[in-house]
Protein backbone atom coordinates (compact mmCIF):
# COMPACT_ATOMS: atom_id res chain seq x y z
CA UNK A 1 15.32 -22.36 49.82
CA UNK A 2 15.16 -23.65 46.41
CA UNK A 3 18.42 -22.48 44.23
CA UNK A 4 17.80 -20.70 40.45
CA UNK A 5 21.51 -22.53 39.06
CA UNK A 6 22.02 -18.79 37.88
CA UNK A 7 25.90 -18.42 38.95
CA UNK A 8 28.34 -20.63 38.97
CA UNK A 9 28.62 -20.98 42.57
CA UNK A 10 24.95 -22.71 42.39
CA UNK A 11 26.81 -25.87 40.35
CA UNK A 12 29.93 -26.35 42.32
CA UNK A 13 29.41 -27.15 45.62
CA UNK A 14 29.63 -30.79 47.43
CA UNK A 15 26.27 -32.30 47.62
CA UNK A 16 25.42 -35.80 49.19
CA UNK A 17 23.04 -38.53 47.18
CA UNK A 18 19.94 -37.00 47.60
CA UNK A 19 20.72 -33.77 47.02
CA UNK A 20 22.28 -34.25 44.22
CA UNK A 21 18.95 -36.09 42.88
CA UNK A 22 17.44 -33.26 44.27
CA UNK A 23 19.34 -30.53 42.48
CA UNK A 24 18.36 -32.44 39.20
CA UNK A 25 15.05 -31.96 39.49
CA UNK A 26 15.78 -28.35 40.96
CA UNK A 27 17.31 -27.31 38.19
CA UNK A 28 15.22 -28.83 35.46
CA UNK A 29 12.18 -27.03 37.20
CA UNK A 30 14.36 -23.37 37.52
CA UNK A 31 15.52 -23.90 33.54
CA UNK A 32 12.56 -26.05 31.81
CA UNK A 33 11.16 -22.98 29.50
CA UNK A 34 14.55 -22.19 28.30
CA UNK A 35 16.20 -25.60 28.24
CA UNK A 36 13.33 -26.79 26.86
CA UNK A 37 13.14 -24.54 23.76
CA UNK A 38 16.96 -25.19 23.03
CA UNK A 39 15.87 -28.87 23.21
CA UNK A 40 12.91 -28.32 20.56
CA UNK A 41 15.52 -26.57 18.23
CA UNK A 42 18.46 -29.02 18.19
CA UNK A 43 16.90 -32.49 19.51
CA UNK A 44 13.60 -32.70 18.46
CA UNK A 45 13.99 -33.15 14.53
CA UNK A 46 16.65 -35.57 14.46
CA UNK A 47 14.51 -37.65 17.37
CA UNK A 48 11.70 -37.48 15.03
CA UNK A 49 13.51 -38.97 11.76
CA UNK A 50 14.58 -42.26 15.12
CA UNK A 51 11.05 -42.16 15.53
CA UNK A 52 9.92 -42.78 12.27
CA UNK A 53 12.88 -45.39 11.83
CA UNK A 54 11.11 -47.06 14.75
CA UNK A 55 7.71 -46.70 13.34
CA UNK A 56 9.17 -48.23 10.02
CA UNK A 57 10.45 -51.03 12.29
CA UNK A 58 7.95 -51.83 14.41
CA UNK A 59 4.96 -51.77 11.60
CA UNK A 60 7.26 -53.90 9.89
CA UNK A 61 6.93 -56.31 13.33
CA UNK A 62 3.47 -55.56 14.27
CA UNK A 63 2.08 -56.40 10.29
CA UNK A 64 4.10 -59.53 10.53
CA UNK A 65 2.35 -60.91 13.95
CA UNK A 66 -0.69 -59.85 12.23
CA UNK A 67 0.18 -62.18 8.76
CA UNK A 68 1.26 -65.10 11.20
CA UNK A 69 -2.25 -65.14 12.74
CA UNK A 70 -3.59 -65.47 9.38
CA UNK A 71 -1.44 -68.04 8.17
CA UNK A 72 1.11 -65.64 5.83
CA UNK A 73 4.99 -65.82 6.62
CA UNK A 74 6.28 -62.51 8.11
CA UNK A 75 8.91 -60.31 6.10
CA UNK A 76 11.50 -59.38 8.13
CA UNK A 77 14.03 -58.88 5.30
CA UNK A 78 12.61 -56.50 2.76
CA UNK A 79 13.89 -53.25 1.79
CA UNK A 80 11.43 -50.80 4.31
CA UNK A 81 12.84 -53.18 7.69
CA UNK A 82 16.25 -52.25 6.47
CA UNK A 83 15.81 -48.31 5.58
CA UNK A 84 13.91 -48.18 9.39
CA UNK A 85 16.72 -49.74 11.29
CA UNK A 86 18.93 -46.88 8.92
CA UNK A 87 16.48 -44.15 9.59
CA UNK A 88 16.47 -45.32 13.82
CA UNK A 89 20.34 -45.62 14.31
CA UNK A 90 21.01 -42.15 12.29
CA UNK A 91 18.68 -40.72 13.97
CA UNK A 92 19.27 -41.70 17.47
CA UNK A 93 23.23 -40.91 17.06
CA UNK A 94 22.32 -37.70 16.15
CA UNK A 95 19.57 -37.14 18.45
CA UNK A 96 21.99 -38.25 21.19
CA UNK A 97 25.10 -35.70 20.08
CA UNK A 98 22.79 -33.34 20.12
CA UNK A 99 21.41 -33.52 23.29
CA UNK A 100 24.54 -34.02 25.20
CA UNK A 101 25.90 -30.60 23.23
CA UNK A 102 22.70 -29.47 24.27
CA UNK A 103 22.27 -29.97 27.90
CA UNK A 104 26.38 -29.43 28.13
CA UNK A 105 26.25 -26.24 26.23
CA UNK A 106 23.35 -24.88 28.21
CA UNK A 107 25.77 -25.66 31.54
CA UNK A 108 28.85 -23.87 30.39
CA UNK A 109 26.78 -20.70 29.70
CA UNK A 110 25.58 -20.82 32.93
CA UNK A 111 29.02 -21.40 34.58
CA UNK A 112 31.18 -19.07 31.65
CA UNK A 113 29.01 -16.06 31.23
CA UNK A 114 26.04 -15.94 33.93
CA UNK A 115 23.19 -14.96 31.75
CA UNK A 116 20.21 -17.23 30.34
CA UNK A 117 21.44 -19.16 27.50
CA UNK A 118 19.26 -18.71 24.45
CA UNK A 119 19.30 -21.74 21.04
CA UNK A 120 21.84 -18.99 19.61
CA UNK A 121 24.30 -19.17 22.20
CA UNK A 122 23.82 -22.89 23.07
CA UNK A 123 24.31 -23.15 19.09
CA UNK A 124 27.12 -20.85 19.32
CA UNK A 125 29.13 -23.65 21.84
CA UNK A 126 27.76 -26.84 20.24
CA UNK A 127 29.21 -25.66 16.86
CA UNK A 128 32.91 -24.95 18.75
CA UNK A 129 33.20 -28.04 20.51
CA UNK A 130 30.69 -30.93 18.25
CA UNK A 131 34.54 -31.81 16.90
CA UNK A 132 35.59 -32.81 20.63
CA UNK A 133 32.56 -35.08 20.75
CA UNK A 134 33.16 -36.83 17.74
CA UNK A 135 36.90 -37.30 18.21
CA UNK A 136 35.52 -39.10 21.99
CA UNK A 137 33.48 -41.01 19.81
CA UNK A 138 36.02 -42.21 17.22
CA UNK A 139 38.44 -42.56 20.48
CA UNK A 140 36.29 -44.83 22.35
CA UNK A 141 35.41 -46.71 19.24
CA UNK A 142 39.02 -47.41 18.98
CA UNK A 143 39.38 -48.65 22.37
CA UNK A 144 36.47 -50.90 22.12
CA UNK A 145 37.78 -52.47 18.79
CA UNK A 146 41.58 -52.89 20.22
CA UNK A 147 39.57 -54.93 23.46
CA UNK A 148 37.57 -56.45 21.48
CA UNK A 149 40.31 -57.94 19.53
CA UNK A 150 42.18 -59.23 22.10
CA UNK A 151 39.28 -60.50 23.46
CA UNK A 152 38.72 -62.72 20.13
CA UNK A 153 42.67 -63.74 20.47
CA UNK A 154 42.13 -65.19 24.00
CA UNK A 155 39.28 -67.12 22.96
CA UNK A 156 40.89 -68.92 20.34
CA UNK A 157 44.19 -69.74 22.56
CA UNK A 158 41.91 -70.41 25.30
CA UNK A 159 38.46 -72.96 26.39
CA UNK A 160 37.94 -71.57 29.53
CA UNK A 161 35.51 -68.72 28.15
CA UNK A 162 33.03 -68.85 30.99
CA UNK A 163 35.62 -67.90 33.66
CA UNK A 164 37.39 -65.14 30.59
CA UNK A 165 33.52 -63.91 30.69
CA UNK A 166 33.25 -63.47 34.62
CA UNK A 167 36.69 -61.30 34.35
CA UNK A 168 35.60 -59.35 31.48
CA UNK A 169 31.70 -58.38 32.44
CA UNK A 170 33.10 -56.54 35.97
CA UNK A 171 35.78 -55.20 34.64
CA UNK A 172 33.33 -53.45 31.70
CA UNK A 173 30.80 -52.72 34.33
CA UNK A 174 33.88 -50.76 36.31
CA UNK A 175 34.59 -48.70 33.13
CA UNK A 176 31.50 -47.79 32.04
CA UNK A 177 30.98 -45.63 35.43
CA UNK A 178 34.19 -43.46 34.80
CA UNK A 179 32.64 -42.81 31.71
CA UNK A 180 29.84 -41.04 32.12
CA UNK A 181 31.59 -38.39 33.26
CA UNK A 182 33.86 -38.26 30.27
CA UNK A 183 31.62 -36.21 28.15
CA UNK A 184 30.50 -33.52 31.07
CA UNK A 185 34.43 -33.04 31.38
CA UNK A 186 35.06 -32.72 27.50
CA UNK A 187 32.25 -30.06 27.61
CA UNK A 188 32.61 -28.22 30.36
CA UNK A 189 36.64 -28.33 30.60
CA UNK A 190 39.60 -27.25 28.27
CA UNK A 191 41.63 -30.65 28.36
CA UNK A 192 41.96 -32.65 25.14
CA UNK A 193 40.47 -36.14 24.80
CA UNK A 194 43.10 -38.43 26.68
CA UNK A 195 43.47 -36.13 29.21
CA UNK A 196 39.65 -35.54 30.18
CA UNK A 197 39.89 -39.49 29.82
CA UNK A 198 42.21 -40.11 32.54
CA UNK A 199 40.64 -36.82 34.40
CA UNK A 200 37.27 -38.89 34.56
CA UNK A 201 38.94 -42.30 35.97
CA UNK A 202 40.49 -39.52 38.79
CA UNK A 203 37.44 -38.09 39.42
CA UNK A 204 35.20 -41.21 40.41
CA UNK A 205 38.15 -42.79 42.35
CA UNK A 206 36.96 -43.41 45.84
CA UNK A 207 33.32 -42.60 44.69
CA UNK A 208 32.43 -45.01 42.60
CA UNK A 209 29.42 -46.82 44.24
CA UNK A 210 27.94 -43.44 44.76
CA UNK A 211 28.20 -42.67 40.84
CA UNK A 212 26.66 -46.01 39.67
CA UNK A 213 24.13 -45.92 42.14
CA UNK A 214 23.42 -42.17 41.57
CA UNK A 215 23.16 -43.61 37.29
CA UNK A 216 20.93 -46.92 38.35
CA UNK A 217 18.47 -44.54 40.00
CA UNK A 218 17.92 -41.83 37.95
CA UNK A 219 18.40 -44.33 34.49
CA UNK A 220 15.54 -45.97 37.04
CA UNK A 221 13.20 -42.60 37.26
CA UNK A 222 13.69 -42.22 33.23
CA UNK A 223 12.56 -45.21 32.52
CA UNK A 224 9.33 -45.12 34.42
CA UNK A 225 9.16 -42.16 32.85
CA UNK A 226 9.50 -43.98 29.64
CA UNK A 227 6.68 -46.39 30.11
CA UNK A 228 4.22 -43.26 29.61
CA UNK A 229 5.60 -42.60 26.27
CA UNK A 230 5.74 -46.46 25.44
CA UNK A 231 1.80 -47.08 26.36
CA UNK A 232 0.45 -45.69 22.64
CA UNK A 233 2.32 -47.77 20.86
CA UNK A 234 0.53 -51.27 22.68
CA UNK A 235 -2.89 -49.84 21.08
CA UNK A 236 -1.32 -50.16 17.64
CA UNK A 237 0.10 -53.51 18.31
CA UNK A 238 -3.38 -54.58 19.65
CA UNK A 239 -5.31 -52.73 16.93
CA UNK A 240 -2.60 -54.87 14.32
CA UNK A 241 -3.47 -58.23 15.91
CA UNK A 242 -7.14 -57.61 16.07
CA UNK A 243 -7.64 -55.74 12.71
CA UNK A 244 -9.01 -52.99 14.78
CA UNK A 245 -10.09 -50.25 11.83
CA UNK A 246 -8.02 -47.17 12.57
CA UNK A 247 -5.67 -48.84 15.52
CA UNK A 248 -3.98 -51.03 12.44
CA UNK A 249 -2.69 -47.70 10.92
CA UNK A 250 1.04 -47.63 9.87
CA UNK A 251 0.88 -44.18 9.90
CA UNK A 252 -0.33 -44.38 13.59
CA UNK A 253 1.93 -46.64 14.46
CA UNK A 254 4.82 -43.83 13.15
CA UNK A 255 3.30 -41.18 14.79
CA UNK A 256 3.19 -43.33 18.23
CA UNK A 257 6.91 -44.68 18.02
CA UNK A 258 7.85 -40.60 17.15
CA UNK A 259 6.36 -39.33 20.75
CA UNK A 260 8.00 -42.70 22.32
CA UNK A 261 11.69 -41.19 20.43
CA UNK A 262 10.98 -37.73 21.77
CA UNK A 263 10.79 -39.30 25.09
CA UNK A 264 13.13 -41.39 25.67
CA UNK A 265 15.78 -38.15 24.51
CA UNK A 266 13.86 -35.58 26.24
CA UNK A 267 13.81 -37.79 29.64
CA UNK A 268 17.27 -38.43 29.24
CA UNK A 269 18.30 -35.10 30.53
CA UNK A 270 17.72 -36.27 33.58
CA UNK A 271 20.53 -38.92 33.82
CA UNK A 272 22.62 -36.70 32.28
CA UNK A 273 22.16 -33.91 34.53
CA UNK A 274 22.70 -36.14 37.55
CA UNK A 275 25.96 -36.65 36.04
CA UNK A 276 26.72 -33.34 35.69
CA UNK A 277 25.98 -32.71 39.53
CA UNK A 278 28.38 -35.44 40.40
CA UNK A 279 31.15 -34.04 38.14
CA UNK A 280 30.67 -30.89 40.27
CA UNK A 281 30.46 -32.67 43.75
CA UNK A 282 33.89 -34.61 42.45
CA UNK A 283 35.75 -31.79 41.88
CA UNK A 284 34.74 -29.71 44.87
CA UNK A 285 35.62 -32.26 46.97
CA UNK A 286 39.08 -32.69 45.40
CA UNK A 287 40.10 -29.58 44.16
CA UNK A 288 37.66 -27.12 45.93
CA UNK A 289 36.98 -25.37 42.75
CA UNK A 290 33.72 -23.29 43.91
CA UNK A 291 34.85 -22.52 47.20
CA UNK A 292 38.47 -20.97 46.04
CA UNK A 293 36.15 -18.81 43.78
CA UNK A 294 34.21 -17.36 45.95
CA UNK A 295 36.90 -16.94 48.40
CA UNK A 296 38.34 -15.05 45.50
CA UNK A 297 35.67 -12.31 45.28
CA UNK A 298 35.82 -11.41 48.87
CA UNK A 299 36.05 -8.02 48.68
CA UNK A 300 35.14 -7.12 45.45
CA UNK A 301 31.48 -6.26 45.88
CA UNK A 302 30.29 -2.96 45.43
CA UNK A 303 30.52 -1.05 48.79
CA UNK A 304 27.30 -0.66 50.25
CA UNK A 305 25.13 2.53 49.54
CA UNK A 306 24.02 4.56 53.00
CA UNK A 307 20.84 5.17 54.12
CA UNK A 308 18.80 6.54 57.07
CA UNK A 309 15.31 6.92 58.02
CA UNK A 310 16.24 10.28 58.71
CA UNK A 311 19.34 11.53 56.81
CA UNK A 312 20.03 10.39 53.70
CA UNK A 313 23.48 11.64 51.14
CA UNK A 314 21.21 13.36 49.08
CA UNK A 315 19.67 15.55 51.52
CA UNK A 316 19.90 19.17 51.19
CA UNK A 317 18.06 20.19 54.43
CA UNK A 318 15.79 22.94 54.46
CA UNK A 319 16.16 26.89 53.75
């Protein structure tokens, strides 16, 4: 039997690889109407100011392979290449807060309160916690420059960068699994940033082939996914080579770059509601959070109501 994810007790429980992949797709199908509508208000209009950055970019690409065929130099350095790669990277840092808030947000309703969130409640938590997001951004940031400038130190006091290289890719590769559960814990838990830091390296200790691989599979399904969304924009590129009237539109070639934005975020829910499922599996097979709860509420449903074919409480007989 197919579960709704309406309680809390529908999220926590331990679940092996495929049913976690399972539960993804479970859930998406249960929630799509409603999660999709809260996607359409918060994700959908900064994904369409990435898409246009792309469009900018790409016509920018596509018009210059057209000039080289002709003989003409293409411009990669004028003012419109510059405002697209603006417009793309504003856009897909917002697109990609809001998404995370968005798919996060819709979770802790579900786990907090029980009830069908709606855009106003999922607004209600991404507006409480969007400063926890930012302060993991600005956190991770400053790990990343502190590594990275160490890294620069030990290649100017050292010439053996190849072997410095085959320490340091592995070693990223390690980290960037932990991760991935960083933001589902800063979301869905009350600990500050460090702490739902370390809480994320705890997690994923013992599990971590099972997290990457669960990540390389569905990043796998989201990308063939992808390719759907990608197809359009080969017709402009085609239409731009071969002066096709109508295919060599620039205003085409926004519009088709604007449905590939919408989805690559859209799809994206998937990965990050695989990741969600293995936060839960982690921490029901370490702490037994789901189980302790509903040995907790033993008891505490209503007592049943009597009936009979016969006699019921509310009988009177007959006079």
């Amino acid at each position: 039997m197919k579960s709704t994810f309406t309680t809390a007790a529908d999220f926590r429980q331990e679940r092996d690889f495929g049913n976690k992949i399972a539960a993804t797709f479970e859930f998406i199908t249960a929630h799509w109407r409603p999660l999709g509508k809260c996607l359409v208000y918060f994700v959908l209009p900064a994904a369409l100011i990435m898409g246009a950055g792309m469009g900018i970019l790409t016509n920018t690409a596509f018009n210059g392979i057209g000039s080289s065929n002709s003989g003409n130099t293409p411009q990669f350095s004028n003012g419109a290449f510059f405002s697209g790669a603006g417009l793309t990277m504003l856009g897909a840092l917002v697109a990609g807060t809001l998404l995370m808030g968005t798919v996060y947000g819709y979770l802790r309703i579900l786990l907090t309160t029980e009830t069908v969130p709606t855009p106003a409640l999922v607004w209600q938590v991404i507006k409480s916690r969007i400063g926890r997001m930012f302060g993991a951004f600005a956190l991770l940031l400053g790990i990343y420059m502190l590594v990275s400038i160490a890294l620069v130190a030990l290649m100017a006091i050292t010439s053996f960068f190849g072997v410095l290289f085959l320490i340091i890719f592995p070693a990223f590769v390690y980290v960037m699994v932990p991760l991935t559960l960083f933001f589902p814990i800063l979301w869905l838990e009350e600990d500050n940033l460090w702490q739902s830091l370390r809480r994320s390296f705890y997690l994923v200790q013992g599990k971590w082939w099972s997290t990457a691989g669960l990540l390389v599979v569905t990043g796998m399904i989201q990308g063939m996914l992808c390719i759907v969304f990608m197809l359009p924009q080969y017709a402009v590129l085609l239409g731009k080579i071969l002066k096709i009237p109508g295919l060599d539109s620039d205003v085409l070639g926004i519009l088709t770059q604007c449905l590939y934005a919408l989805g690559i975020m859209f799809t994206y829910a998937i990965p990050l509601m695989a990741s969600s499922f293995q936060y839960f599996n982690l921490v029901e097979r370490k702490e037994g959070l789901g189980l302790r709860s509903l040995i907790g509420t033993i008891g505490q449903g209503s007592a049943p109501l009597a009936y009979n074919q016969a006699y019921r409480p509310d009988e009177e007989g007959e006079y």
